[in-house]
N, C-alpha and C. Protein backbone atom coordinates (compact mmCIF):
# COMPACT_ATOMS: atom_id res chain seq x y z
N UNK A 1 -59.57 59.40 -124.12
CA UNK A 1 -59.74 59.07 -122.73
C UNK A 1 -60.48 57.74 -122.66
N UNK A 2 -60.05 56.85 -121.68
CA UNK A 2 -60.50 55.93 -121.72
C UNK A 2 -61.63 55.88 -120.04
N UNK A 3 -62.51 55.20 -119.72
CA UNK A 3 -63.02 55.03 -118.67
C UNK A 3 -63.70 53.41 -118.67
N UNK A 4 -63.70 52.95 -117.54
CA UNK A 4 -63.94 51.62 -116.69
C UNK A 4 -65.47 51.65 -116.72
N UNK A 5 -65.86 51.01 -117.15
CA UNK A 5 -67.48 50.54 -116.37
C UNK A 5 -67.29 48.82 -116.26
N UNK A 6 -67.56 48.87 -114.89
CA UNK A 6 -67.87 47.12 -114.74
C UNK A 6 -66.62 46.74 -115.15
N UNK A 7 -66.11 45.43 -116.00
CA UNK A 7 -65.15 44.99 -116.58
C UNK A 7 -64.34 45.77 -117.63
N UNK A 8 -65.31 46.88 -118.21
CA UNK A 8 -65.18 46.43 -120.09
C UNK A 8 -64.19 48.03 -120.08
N UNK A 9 -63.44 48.58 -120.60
CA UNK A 9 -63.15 49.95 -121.44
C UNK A 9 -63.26 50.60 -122.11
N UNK A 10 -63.99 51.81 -121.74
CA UNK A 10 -64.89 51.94 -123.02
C UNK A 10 -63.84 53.35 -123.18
N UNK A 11 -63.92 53.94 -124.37
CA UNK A 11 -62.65 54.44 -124.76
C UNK A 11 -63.72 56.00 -125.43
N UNK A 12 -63.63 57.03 -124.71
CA UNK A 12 -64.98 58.06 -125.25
C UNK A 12 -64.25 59.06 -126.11
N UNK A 13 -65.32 59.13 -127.26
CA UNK A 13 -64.70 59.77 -128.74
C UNK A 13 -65.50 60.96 -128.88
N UNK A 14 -64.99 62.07 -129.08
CA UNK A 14 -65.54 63.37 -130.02
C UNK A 14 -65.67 63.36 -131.27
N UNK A 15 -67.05 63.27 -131.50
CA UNK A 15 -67.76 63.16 -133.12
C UNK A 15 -67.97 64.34 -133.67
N UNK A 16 -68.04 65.04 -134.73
CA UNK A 16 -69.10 65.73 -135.37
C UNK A 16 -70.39 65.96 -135.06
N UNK A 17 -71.10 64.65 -135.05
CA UNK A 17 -72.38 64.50 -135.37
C UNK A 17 -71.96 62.69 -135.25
N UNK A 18 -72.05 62.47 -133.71
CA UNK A 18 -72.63 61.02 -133.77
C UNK A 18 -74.22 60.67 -134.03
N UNK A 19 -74.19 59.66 -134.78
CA UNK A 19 -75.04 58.70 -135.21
C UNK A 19 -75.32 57.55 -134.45
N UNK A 20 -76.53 56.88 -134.02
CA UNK A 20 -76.56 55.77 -133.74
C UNK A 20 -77.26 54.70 -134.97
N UNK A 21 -77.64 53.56 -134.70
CA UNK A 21 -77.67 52.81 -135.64
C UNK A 21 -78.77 53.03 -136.84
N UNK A 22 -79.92 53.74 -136.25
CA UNK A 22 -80.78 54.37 -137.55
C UNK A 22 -80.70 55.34 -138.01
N UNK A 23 -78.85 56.23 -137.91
CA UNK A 23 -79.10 57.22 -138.82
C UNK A 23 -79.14 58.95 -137.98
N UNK A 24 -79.78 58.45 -136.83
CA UNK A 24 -80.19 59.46 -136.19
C UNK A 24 -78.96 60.07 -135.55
N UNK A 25 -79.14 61.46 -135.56
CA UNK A 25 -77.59 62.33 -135.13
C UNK A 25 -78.34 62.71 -133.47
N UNK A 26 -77.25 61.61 -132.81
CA UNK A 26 -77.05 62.23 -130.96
C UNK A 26 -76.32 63.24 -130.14
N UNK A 27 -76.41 63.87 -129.37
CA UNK A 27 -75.54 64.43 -128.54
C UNK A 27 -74.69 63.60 -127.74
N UNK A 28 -75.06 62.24 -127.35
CA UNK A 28 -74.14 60.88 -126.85
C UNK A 28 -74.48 59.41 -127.44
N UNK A 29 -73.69 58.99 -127.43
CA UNK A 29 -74.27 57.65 -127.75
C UNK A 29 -73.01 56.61 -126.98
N UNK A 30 -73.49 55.65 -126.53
CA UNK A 30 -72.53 54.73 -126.21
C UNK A 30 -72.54 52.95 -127.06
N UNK A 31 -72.18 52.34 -127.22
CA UNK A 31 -71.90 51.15 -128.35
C UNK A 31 -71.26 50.33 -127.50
N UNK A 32 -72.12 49.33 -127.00
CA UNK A 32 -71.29 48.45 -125.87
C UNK A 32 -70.85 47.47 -127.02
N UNK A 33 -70.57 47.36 -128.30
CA UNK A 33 -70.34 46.01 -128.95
C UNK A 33 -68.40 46.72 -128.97
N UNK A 34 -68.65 47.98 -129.72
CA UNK A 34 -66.80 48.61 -129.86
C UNK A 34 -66.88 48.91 -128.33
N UNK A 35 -67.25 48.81 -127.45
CA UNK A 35 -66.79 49.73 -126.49
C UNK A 35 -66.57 51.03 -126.48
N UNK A 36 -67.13 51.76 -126.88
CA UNK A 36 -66.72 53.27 -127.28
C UNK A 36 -68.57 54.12 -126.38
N UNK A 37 -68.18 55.53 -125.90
CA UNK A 37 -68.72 56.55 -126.09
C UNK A 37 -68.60 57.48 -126.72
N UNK A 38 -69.48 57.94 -127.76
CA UNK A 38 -69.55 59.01 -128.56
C UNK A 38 -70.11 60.40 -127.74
N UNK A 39 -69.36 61.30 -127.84
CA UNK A 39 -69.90 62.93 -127.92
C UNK A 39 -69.95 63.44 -129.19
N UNK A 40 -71.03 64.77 -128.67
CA UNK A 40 -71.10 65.65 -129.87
C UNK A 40 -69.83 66.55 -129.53
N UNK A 41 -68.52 66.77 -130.28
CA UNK A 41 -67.69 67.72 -130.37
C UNK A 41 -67.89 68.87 -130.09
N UNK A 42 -69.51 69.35 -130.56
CA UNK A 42 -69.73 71.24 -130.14
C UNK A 42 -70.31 71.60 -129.25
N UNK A 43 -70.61 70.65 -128.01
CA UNK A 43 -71.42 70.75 -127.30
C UNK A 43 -70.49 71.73 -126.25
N UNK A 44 -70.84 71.79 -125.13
CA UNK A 44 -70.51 73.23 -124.16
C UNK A 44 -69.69 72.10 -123.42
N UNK A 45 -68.85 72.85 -122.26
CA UNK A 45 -68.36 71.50 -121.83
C UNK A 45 -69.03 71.06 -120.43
N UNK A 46 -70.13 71.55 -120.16
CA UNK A 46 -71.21 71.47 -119.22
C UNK A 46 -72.30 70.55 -119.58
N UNK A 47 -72.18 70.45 -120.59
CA UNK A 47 -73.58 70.11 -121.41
C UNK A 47 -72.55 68.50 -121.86
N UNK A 48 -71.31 68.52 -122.35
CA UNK A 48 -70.43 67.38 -122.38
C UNK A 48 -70.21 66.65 -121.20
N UNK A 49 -70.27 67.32 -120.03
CA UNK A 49 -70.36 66.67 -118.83
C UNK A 49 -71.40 65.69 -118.60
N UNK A 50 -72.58 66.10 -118.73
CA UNK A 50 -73.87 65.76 -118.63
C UNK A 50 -74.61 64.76 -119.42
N UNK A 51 -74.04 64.96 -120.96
CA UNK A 51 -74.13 63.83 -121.86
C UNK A 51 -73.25 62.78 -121.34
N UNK A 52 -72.23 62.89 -121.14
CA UNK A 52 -71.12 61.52 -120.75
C UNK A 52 -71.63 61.32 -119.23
N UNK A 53 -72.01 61.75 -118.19
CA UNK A 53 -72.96 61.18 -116.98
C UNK A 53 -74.10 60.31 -117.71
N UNK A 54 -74.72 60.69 -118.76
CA UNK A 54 -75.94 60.02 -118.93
C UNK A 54 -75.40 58.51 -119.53
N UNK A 55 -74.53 58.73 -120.20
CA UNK A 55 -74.09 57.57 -121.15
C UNK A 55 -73.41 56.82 -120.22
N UNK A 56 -72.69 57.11 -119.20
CA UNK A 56 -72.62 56.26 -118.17
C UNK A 56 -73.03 55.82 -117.25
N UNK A 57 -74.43 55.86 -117.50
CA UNK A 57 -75.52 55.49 -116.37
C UNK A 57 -75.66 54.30 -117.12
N UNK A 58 -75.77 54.70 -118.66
CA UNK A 58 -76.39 53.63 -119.34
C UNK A 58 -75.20 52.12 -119.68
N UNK A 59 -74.02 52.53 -119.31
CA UNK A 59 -73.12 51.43 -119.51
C UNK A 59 -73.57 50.71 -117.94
N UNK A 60 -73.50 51.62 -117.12
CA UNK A 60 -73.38 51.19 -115.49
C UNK A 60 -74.77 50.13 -115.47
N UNK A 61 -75.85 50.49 -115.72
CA UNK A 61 -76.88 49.55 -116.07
C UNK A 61 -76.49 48.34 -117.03
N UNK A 62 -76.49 48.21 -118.38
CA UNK A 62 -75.99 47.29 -119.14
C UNK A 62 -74.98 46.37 -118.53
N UNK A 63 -73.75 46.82 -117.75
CA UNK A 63 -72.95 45.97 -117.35
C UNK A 63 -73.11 45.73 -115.60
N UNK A 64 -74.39 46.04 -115.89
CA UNK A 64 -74.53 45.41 -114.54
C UNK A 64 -76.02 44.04 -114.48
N UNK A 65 -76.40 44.08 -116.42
CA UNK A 65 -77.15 43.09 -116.66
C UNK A 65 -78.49 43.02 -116.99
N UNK A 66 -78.66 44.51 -116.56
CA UNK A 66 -79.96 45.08 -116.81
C UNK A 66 -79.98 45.14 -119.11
N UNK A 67 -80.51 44.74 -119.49
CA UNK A 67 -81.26 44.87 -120.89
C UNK A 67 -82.11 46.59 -121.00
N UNK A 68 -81.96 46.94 -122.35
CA UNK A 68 -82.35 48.22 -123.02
C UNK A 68 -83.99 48.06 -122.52
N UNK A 69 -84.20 47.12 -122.89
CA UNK A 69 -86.11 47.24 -123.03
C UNK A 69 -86.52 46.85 -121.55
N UNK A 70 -85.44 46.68 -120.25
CA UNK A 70 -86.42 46.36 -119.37
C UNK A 70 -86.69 47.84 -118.77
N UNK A 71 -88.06 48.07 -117.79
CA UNK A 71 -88.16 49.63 -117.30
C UNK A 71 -87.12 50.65 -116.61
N UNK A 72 -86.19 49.64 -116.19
CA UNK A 72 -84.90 50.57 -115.31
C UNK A 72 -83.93 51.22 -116.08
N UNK A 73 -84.05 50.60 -117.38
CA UNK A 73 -82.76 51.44 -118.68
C UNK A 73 -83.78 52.01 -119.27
N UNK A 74 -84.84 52.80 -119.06
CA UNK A 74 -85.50 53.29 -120.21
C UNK A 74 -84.75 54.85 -120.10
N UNK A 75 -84.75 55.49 -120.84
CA UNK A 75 -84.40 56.52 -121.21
C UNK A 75 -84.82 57.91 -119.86
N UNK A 76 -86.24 57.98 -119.95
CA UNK A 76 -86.40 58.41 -118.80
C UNK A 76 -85.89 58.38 -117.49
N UNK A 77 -85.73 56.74 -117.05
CA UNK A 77 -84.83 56.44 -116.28
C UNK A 77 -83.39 57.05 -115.57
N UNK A 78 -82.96 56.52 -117.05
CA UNK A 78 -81.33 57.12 -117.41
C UNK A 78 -81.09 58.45 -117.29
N UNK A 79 -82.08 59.68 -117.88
CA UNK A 79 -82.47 60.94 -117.91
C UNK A 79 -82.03 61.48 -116.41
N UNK A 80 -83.15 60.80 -115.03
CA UNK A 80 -83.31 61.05 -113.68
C UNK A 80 -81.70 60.63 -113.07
N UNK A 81 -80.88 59.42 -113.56
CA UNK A 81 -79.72 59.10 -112.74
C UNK A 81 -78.63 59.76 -113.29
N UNK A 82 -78.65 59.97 -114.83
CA UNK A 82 -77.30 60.21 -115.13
C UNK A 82 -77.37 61.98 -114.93
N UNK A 83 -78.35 62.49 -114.51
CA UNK A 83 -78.11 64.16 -113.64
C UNK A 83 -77.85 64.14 -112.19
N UNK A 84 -78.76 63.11 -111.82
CA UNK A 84 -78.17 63.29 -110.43
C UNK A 84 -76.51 62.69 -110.05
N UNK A 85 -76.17 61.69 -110.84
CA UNK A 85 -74.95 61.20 -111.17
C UNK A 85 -73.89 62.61 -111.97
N UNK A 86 -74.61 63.38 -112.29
CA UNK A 86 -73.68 64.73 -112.89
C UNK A 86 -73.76 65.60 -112.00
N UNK A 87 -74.66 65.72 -110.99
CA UNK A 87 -74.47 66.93 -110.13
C UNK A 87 -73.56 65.93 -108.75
N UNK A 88 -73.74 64.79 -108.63
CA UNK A 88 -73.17 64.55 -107.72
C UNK A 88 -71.71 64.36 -107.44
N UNK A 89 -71.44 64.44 -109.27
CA UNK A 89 -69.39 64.08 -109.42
C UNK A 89 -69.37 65.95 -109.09
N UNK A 90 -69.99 66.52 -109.94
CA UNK A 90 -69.72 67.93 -110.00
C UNK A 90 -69.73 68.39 -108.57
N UNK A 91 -70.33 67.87 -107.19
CA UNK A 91 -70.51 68.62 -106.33
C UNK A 91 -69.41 68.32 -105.00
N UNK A 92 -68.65 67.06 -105.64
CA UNK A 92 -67.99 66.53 -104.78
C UNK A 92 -66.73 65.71 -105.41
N UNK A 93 -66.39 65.98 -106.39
CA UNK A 93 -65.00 65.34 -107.75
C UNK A 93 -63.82 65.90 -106.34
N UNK A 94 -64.01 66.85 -105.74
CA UNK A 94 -62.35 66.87 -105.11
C UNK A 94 -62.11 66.15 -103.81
N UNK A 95 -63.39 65.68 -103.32
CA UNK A 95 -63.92 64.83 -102.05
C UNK A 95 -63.23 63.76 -102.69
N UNK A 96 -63.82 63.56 -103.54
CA UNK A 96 -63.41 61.78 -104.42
C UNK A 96 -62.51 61.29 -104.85
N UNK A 97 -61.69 62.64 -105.36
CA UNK A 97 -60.48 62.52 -105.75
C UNK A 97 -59.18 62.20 -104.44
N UNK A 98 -59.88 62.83 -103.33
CA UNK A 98 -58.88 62.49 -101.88
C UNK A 98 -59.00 61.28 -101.85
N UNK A 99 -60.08 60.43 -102.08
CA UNK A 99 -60.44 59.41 -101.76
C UNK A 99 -59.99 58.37 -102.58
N UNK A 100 -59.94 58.24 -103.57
CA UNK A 100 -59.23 57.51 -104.73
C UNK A 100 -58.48 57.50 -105.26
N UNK A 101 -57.48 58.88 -104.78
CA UNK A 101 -56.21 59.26 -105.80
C UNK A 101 -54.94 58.19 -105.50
N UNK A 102 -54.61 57.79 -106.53
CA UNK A 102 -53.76 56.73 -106.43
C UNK A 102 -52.71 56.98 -105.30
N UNK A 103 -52.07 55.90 -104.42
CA UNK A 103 -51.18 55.75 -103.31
C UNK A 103 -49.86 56.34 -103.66
């Protein structure tokens, strides 16, 4: 599956056990250099929902210019938007879908 943030396509993959660059095994990770989001493959698909909301908070920030180290991408941050960004597709995806479904 592929999904849009900003310009770029980022193309989201089911891992094993994604890794980010030190090694460390994530439940998401996103890689704005490949364009790619990583999931964890065993996760629930509630809990997959929720990881890929978060990871697209964090592209939606990045490509909108914001940098990792300034206070608005901190993790915490990302934590507070990309749930309310998961309860809010979850509470209203068929609202949205009237609204956007292709002509």
């Amino acid at each position: 599956m592929k999904l849009r943030i900003g310009h770029i396509d980022y193309e989201v993959i089911e891992r094993k056990k994604p890794k980010n660059d030190d090694g460390t095994v994530c439940v998401g990770i996103i890689d704005y250099f490949d364009h790619e989001i990583l999931l964890m493959k065993s996760l629930s698909a509630e809990h997959k929902r929720k990881t890929l909301a978060h990871e697209i908070t964090h592209g939606l920030l990045h490509e909108s210019g914001f940098e990792t180290d300034e206070g608005i991408h901190s993790e915490d941050t990302v934590n507070r938007i990309g749930l309310t960004l998961h309860g809010f597709l979850k509470d209203n995806i068929e609202a949205l879908y009237e609204l956007y479904k292709p002509l």
